[in-house]
PDB file of N, CA and C in Angstrom:
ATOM      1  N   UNK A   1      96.231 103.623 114.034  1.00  0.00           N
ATOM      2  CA  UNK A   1      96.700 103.092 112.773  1.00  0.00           C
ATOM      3  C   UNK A   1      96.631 104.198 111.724  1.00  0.00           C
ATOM      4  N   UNK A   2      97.489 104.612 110.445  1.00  0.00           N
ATOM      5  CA  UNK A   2      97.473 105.376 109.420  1.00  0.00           C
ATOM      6  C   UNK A   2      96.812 105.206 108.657  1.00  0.00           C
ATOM      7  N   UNK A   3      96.091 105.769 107.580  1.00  0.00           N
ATOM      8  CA  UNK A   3      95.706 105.684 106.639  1.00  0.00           C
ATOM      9  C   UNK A   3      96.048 104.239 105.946  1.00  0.00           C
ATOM     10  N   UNK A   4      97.334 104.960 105.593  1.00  0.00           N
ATOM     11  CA  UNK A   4      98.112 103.711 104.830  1.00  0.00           C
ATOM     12  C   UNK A   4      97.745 102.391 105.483  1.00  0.00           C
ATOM     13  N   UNK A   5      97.881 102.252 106.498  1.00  0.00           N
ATOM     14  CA  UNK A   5      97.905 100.950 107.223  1.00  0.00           C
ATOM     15  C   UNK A   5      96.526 100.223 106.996  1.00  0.00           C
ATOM     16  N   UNK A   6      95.334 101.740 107.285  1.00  0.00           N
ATOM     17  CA  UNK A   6      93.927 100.977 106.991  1.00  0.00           C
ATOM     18  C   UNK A   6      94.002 100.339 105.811  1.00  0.00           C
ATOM     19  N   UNK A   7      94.234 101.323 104.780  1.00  0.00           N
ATOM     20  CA  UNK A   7      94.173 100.795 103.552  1.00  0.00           C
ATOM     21  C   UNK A   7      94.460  99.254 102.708  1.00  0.00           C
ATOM     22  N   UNK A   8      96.109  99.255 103.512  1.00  0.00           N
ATOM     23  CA  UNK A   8      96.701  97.548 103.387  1.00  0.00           C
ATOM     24  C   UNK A   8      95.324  96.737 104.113  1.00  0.00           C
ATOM     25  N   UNK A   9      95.329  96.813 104.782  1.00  0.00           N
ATOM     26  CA  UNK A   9      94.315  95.950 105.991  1.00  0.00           C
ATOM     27  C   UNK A   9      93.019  95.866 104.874  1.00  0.00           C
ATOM     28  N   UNK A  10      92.564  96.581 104.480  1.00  0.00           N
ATOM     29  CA  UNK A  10      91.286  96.765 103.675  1.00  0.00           C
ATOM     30  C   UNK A  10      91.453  95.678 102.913  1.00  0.00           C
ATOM     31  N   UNK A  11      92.331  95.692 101.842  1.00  0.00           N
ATOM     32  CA  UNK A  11      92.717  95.437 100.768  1.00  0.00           C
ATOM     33  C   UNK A  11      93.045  93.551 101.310  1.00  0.00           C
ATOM     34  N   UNK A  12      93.582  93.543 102.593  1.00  0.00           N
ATOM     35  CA  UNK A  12      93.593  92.214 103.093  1.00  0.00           C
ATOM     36  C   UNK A  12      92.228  91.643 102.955  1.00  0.00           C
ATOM     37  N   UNK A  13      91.675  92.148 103.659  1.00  0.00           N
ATOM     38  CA  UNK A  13      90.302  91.609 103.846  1.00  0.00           C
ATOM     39  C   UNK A  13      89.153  91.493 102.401  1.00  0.00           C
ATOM     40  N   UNK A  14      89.684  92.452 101.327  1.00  0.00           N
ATOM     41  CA  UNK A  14      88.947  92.416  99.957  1.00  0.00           C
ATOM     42  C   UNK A  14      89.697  91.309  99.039  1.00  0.00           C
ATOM     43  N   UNK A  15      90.628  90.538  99.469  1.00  0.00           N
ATOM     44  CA  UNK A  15      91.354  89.847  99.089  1.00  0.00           C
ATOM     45  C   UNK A  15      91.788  90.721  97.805  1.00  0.00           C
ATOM     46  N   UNK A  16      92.122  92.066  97.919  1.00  0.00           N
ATOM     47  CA  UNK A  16      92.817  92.539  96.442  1.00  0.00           C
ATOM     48  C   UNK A  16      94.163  92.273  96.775  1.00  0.00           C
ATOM     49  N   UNK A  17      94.869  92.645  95.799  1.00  0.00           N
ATOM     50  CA  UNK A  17      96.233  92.922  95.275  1.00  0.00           C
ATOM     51  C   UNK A  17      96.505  94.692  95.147  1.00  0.00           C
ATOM     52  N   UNK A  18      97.612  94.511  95.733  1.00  0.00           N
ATOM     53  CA  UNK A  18      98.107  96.176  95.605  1.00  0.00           C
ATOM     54  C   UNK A  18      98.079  96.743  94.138  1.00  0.00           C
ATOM     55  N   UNK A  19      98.386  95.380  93.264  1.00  0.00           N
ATOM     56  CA  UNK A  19      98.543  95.743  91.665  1.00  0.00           C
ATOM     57  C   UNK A  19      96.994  95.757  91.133  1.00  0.00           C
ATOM     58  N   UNK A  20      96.307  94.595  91.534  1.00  0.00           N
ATOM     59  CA  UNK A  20      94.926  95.560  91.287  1.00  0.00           C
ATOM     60  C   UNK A  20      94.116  96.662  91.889  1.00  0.00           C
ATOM     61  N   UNK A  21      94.502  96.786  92.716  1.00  0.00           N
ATOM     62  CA  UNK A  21      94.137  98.147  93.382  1.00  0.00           C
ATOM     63  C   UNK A  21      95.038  99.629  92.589  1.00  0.00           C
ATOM     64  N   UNK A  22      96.581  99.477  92.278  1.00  0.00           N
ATOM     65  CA  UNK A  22      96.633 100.531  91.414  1.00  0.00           C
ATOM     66  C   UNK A  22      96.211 100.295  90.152  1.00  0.00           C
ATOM     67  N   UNK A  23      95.849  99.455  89.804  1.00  0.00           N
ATOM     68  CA  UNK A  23      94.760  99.334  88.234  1.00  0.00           C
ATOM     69  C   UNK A  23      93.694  99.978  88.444  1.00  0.00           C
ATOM     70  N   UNK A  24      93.088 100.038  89.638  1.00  0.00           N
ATOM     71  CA  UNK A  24      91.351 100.476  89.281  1.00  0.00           C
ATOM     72  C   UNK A  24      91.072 101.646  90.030  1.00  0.00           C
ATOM     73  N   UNK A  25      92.610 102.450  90.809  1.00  0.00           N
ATOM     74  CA  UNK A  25      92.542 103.542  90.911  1.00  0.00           C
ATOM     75  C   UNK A  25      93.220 104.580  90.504  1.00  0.00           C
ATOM     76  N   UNK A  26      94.017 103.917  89.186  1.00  0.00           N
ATOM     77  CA  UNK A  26      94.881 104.992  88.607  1.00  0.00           C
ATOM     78  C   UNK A  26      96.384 105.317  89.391  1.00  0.00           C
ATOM     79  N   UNK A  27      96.745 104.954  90.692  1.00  0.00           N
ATOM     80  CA  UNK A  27      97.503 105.325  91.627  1.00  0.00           C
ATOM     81  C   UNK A  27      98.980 104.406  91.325  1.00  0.00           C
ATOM     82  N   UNK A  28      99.880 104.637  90.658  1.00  0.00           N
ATOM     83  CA  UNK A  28     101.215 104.057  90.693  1.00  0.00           C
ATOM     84  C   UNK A  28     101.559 103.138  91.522  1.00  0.00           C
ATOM     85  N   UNK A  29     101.855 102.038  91.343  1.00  0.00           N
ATOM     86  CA  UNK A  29     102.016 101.253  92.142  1.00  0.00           C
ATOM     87  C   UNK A  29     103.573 101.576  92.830  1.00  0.00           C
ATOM     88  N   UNK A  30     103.813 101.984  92.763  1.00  0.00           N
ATOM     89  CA  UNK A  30     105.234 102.627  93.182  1.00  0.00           C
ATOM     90  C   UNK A  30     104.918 103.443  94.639  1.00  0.00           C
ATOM     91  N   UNK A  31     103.807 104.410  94.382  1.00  0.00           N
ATOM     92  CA  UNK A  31     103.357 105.447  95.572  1.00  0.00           C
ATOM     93  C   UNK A  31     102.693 104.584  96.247  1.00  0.00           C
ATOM     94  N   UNK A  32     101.435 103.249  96.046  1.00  0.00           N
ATOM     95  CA  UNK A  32     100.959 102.727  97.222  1.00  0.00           C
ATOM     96  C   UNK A  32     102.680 101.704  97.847  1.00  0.00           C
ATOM     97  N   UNK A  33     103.044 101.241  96.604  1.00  0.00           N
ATOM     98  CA  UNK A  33     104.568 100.104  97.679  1.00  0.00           C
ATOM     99  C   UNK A  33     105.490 101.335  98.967  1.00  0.00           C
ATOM    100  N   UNK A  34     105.368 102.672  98.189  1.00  0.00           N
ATOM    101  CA  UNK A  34     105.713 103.684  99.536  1.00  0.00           C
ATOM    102  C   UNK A  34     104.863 104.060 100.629  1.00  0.00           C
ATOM    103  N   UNK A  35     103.594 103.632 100.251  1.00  0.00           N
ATOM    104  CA  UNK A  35     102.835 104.021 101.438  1.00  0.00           C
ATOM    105  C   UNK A  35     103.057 102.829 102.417  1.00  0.00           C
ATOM    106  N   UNK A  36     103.228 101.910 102.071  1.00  0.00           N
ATOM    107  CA  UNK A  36     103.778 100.625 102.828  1.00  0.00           C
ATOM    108  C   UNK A  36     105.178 100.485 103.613  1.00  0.00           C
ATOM    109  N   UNK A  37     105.910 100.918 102.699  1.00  0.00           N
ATOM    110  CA  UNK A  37     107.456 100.432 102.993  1.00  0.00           C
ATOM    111  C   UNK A  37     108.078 101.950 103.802  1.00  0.00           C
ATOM    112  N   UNK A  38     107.661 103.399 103.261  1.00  0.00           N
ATOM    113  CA  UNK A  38     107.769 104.086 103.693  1.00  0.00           C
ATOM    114  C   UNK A  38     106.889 104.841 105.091  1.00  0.00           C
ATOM    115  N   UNK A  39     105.462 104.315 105.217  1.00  0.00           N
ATOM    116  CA  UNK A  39     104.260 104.988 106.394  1.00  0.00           C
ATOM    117  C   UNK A  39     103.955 106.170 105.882  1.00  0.00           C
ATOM    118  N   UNK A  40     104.337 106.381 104.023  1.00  0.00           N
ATOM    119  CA  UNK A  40     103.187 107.830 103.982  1.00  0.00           C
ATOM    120  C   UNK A  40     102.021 107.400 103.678  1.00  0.00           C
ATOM    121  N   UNK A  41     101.317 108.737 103.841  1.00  0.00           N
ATOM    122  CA  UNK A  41     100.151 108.343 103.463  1.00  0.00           C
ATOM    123  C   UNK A  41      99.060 108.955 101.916  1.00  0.00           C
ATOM    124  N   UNK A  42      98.380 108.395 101.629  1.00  0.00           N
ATOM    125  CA  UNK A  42      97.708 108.549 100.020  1.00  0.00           C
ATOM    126  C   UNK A  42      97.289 110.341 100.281  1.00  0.00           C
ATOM    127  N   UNK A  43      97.801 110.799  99.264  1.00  0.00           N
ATOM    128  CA  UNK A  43      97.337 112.694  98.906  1.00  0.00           C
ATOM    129  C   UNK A  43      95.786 112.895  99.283  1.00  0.00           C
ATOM    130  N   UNK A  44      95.408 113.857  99.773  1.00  0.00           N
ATOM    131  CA  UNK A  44      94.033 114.079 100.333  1.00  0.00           C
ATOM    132  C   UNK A  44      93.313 114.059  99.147  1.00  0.00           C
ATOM    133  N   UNK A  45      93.679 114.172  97.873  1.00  0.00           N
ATOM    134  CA  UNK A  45      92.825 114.749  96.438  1.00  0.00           C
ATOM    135  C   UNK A  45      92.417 112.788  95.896  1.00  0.00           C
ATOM    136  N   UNK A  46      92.782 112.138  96.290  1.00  0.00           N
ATOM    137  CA  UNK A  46      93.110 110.393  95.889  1.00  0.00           C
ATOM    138  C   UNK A  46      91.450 109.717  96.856  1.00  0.00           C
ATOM    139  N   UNK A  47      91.755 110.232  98.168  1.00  0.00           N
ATOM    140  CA  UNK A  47      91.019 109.613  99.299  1.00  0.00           C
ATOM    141  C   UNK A  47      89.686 109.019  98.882  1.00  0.00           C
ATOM    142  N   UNK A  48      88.966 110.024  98.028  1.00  0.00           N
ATOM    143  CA  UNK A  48      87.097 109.394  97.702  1.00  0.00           C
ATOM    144  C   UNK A  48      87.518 108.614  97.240  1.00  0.00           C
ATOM    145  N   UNK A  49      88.283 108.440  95.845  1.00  0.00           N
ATOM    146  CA  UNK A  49      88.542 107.429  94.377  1.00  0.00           C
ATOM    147  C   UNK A  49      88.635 106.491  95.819  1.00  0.00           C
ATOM    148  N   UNK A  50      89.993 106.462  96.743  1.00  0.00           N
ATOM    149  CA  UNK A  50      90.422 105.005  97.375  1.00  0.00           C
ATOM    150  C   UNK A  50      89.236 104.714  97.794  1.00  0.00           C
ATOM    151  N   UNK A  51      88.333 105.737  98.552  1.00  0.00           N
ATOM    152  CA  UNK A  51      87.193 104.892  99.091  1.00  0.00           C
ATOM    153  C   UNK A  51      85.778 103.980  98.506  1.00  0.00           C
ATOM    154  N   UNK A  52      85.980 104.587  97.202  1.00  0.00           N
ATOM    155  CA  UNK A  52      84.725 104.223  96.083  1.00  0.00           C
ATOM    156  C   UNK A  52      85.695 102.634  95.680  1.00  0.00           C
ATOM    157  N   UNK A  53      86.699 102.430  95.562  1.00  0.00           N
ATOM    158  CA  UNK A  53      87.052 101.511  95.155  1.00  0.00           C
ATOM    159  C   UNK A  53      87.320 100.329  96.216  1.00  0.00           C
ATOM    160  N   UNK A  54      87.687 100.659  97.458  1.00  0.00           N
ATOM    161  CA  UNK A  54      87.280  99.870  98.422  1.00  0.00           C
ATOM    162  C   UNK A  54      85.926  99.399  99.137  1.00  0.00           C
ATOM    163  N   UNK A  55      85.137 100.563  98.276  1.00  0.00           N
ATOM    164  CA  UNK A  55      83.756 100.269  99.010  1.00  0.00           C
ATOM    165  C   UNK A  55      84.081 100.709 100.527  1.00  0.00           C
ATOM    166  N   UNK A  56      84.111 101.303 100.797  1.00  0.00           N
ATOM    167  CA  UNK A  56      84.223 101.848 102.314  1.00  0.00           C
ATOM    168  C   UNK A  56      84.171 103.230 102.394  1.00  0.00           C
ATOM    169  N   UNK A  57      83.125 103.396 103.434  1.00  0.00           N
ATOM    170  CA  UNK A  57      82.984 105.324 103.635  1.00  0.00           C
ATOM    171  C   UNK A  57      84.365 106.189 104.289  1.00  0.00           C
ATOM    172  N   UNK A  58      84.485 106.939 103.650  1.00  0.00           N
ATOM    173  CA  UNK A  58      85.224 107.843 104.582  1.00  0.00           C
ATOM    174  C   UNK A  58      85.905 107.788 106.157  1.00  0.00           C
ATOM    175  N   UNK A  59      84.767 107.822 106.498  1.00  0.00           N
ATOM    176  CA  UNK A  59      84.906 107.706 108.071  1.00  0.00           C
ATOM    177  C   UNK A  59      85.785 106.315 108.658  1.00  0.00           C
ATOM    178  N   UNK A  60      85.803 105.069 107.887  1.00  0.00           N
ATOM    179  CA  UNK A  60      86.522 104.155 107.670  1.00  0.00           C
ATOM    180  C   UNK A  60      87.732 104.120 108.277  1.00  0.00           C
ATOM    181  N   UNK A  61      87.959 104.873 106.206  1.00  0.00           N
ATOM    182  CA  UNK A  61      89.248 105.024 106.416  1.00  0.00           C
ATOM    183  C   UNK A  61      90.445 105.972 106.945  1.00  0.00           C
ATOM    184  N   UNK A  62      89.405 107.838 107.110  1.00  0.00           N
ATOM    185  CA  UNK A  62      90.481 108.430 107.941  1.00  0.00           C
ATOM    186  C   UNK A  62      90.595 108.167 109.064  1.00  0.00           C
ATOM    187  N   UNK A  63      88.882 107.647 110.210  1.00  0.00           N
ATOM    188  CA  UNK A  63      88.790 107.699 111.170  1.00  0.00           C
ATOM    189  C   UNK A  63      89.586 106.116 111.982  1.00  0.00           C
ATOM    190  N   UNK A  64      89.522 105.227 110.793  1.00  0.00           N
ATOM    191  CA  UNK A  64      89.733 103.478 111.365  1.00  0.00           C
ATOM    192  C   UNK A  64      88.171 103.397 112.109  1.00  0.00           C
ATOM    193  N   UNK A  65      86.850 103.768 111.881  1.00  0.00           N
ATOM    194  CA  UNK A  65      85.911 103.265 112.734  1.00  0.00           C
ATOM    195  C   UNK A  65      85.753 101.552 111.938  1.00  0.00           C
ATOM    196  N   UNK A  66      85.435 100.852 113.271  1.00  0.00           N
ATOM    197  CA  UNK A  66      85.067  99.379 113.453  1.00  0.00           C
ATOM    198  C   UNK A  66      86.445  98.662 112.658  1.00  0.00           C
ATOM    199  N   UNK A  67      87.120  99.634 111.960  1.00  0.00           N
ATOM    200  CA  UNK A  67      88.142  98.628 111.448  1.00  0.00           C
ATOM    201  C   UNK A  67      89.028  98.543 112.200  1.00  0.00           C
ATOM    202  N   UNK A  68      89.578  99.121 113.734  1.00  0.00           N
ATOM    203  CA  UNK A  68      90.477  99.090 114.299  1.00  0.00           C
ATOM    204  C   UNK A  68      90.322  96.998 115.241  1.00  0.00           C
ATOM    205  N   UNK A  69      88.744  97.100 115.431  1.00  0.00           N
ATOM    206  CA  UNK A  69      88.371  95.150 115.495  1.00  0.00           C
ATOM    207  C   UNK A  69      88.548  94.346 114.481  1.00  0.00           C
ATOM    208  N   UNK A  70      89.095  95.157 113.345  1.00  0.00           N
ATOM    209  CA  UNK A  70      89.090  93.795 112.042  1.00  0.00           C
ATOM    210  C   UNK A  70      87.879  93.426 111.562  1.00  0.00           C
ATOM    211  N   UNK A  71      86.756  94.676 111.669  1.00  0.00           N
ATOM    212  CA  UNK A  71      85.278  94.482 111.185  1.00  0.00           C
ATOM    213  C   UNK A  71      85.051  95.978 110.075  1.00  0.00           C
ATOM    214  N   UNK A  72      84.813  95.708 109.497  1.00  0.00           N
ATOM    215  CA  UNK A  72      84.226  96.661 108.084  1.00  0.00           C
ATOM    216  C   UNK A  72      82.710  96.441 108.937  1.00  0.00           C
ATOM    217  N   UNK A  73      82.228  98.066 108.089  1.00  0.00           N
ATOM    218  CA  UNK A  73      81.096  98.431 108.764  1.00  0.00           C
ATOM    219  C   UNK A  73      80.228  97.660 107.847  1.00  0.00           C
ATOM    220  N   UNK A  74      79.132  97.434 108.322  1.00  0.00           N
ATOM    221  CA  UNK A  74      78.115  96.686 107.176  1.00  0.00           C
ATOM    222  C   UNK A  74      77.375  97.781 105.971  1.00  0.00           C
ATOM    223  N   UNK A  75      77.907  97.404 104.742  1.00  0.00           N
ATOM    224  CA  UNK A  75      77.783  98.153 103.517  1.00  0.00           C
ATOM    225  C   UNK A  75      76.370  97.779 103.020  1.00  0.00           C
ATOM    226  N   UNK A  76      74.857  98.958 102.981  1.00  0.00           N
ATOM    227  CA  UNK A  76      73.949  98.165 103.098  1.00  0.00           C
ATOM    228  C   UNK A  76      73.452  99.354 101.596  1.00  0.00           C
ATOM    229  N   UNK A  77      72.272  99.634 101.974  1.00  0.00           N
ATOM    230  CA  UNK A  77      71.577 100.591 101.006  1.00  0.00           C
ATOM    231  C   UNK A  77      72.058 102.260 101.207  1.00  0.00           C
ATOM    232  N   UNK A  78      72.756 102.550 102.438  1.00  0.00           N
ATOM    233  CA  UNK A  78      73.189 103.511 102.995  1.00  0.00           C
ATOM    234  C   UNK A  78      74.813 103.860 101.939  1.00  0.00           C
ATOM    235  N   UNK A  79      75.223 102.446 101.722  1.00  0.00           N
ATOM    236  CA  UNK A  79      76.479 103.017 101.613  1.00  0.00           C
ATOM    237  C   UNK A  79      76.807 102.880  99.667  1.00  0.00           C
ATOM    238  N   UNK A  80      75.414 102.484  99.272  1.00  0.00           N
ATOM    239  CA  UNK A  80      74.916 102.758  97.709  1.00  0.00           C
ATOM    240  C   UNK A  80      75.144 104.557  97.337  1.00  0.00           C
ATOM    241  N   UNK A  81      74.199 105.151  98.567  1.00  0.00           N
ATOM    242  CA  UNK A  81      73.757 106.468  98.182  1.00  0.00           C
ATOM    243  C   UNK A  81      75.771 107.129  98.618  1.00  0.00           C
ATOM    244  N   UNK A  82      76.121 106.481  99.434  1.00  0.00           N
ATOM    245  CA  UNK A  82      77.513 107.357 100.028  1.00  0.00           C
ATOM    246  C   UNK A  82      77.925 107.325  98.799  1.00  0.00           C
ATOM    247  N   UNK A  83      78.104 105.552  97.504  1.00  0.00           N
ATOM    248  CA  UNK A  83      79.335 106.303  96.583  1.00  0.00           C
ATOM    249  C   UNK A  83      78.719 106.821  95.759  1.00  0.00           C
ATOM    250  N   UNK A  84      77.133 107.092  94.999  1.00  0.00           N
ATOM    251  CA  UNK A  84      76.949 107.777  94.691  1.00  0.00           C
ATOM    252  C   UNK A  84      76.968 109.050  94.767  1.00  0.00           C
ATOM    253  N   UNK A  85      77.077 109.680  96.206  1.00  0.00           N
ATOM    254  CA  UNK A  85      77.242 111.295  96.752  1.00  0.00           C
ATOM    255  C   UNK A  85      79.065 111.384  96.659  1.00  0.00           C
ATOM    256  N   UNK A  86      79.756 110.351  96.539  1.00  0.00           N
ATOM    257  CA  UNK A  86      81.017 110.634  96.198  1.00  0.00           C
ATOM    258  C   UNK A  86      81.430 110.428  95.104  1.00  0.00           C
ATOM    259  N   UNK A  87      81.028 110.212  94.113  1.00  0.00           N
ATOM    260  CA  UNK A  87      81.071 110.166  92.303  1.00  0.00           C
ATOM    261  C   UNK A  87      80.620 111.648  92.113  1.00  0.00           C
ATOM    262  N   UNK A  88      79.233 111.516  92.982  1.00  0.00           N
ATOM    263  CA  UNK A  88      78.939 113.289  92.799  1.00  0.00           C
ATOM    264  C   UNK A  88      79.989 114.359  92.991  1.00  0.00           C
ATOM    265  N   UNK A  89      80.694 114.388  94.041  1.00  0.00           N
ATOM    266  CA  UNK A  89      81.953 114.939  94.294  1.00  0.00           C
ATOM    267  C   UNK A  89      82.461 115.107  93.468  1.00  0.00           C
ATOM    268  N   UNK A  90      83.239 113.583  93.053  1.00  0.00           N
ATOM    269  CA  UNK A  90      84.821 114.049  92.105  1.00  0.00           C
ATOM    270  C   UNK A  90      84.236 114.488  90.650  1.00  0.00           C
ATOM    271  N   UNK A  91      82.958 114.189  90.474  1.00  0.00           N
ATOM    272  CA  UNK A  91      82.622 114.814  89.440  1.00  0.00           C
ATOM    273  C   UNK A  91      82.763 116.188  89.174  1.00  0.00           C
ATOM    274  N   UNK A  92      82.079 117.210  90.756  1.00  0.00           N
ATOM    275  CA  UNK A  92      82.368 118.537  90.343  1.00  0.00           C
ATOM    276  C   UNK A  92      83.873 118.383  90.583  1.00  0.00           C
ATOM    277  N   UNK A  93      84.200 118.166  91.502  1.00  0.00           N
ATOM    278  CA  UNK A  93      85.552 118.858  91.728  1.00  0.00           C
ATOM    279  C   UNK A  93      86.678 118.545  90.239  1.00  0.00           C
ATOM    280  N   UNK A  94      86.092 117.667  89.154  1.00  0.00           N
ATOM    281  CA  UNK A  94      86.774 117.629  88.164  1.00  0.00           C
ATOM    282  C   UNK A  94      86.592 118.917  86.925  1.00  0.00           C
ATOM    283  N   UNK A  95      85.563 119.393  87.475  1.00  0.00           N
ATOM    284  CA  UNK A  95      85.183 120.426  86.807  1.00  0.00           C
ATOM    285  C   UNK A  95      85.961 121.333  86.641  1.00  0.00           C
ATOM    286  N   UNK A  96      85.906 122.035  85.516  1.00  0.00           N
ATOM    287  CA  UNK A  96      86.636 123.623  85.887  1.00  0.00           C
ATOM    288  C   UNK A  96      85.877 124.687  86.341  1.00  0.00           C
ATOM    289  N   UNK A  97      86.502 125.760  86.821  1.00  0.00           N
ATOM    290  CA  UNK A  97      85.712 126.335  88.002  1.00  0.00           C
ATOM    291  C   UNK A  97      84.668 127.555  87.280  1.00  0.00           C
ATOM    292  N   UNK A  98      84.876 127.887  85.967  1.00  0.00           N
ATOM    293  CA  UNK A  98      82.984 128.330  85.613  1.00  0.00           C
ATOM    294  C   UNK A  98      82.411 127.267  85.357  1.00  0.00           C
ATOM    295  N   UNK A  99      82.339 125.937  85.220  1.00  0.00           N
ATOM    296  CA  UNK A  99      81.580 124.938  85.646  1.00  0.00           C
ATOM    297  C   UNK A  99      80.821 124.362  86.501  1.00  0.00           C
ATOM    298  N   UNK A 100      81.567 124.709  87.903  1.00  0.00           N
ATOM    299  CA  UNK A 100      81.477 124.758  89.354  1.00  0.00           C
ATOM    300  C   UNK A 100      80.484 125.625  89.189  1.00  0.00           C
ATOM    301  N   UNK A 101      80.568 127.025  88.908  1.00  0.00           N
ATOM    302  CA  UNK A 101      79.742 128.346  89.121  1.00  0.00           C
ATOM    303  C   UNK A 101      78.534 127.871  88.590  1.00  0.00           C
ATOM    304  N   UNK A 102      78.432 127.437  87.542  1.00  0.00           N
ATOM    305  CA  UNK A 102      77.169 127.431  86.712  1.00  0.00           C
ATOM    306  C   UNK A 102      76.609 126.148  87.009  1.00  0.00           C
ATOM    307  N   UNK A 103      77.099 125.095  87.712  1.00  0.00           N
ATOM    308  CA  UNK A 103      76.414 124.193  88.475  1.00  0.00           C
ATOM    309  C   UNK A 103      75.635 124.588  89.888  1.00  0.00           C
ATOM    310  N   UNK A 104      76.637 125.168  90.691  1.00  0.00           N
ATOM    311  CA  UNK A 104      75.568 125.755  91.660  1.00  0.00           C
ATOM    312  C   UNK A 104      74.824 126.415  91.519  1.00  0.00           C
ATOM    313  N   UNK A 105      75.055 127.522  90.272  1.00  0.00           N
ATOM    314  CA  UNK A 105      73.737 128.423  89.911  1.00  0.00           C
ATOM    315  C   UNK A 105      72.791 127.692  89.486  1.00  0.00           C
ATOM    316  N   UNK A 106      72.457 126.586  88.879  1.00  0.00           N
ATOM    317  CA  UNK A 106      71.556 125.634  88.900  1.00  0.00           C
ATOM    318  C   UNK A 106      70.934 125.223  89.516  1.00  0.00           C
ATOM    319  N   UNK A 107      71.921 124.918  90.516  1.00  0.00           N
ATOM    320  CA  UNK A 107      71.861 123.783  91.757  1.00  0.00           C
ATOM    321  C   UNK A 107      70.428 124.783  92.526  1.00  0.00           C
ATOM    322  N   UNK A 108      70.618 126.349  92.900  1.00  0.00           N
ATOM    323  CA  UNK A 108      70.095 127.092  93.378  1.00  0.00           C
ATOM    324  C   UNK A 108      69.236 127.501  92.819  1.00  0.00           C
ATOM    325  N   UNK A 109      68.792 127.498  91.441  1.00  0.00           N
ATOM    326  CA  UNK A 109      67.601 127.847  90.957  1.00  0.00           C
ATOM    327  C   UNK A 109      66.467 126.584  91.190  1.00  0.00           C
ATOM    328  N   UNK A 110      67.007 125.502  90.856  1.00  0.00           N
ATOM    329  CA  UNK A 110      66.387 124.010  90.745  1.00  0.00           C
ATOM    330  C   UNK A 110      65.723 124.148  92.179  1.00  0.00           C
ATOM    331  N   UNK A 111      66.874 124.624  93.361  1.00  0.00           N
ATOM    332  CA  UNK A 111      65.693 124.303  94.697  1.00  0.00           C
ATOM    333  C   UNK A 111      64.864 125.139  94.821  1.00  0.00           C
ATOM    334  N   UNK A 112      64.746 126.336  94.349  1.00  0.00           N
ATOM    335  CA  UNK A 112      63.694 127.560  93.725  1.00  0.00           C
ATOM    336  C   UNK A 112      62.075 126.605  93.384  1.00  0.00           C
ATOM    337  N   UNK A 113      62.551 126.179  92.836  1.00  0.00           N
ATOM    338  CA  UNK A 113      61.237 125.666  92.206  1.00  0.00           C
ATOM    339  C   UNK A 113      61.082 124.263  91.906  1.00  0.00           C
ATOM    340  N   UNK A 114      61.633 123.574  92.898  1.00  0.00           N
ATOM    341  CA  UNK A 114      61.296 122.241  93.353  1.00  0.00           C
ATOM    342  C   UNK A 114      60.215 122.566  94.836  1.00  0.00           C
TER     343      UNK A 114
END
């Protein structure tokens, strides 16, 4: 199954709407009705946001794990820390890149002396 396809399927099972789903991820509802009608699939730079908003890890949705049975994995205390480590993400990656620099130089002093 595609991306795209998980995604519809997800969205079945979260009882969303495609229109609230491009509300709460910014994503045109135009580009998800093509990921449907056409079989593309969502830009690699989109993927965390889709997954923080579906609540579903990664592995989910590129891999289809447990969703290929029509079972979502069980979202427990594990998958708290995942969207937090993926907020962490798009956070740097929203950064500009002496931002980036001077975060890891942090990042690397902080484990210095932790």
């Amino acid at each position: 199954m595609s991306i795209s396809g998980r995604i519809f399927e997800i969205l079945d099972e979260k009882h969303m709407t495609p229109y609230a789903f491009s509300k709460r991820t910014g994503i045109a509802r135009s580009t998800i009705s093509d990921w449907k009608t056409k079989g593309t699939n969502p830009a690699a730079d989109k993927i965390l946001m889709i997954c923080r908003v579906l609540d579903v890890p990664p592995e989910v949705l590129l891999g289809g794990k447990e969703i290929e049975d029509g079972q979502l994995p069980d979202q427990k205390a594990d998958s708290a820390i995942a969207a937090e480590d993926m907020q962490l993400l798009q956070d740097y990656h929203s950064l500009p890149e002496p931002g980036k620099k001077r975060l890891k130089t942090y990042m690397r002093r902080l484990k210095k002396v932790m």
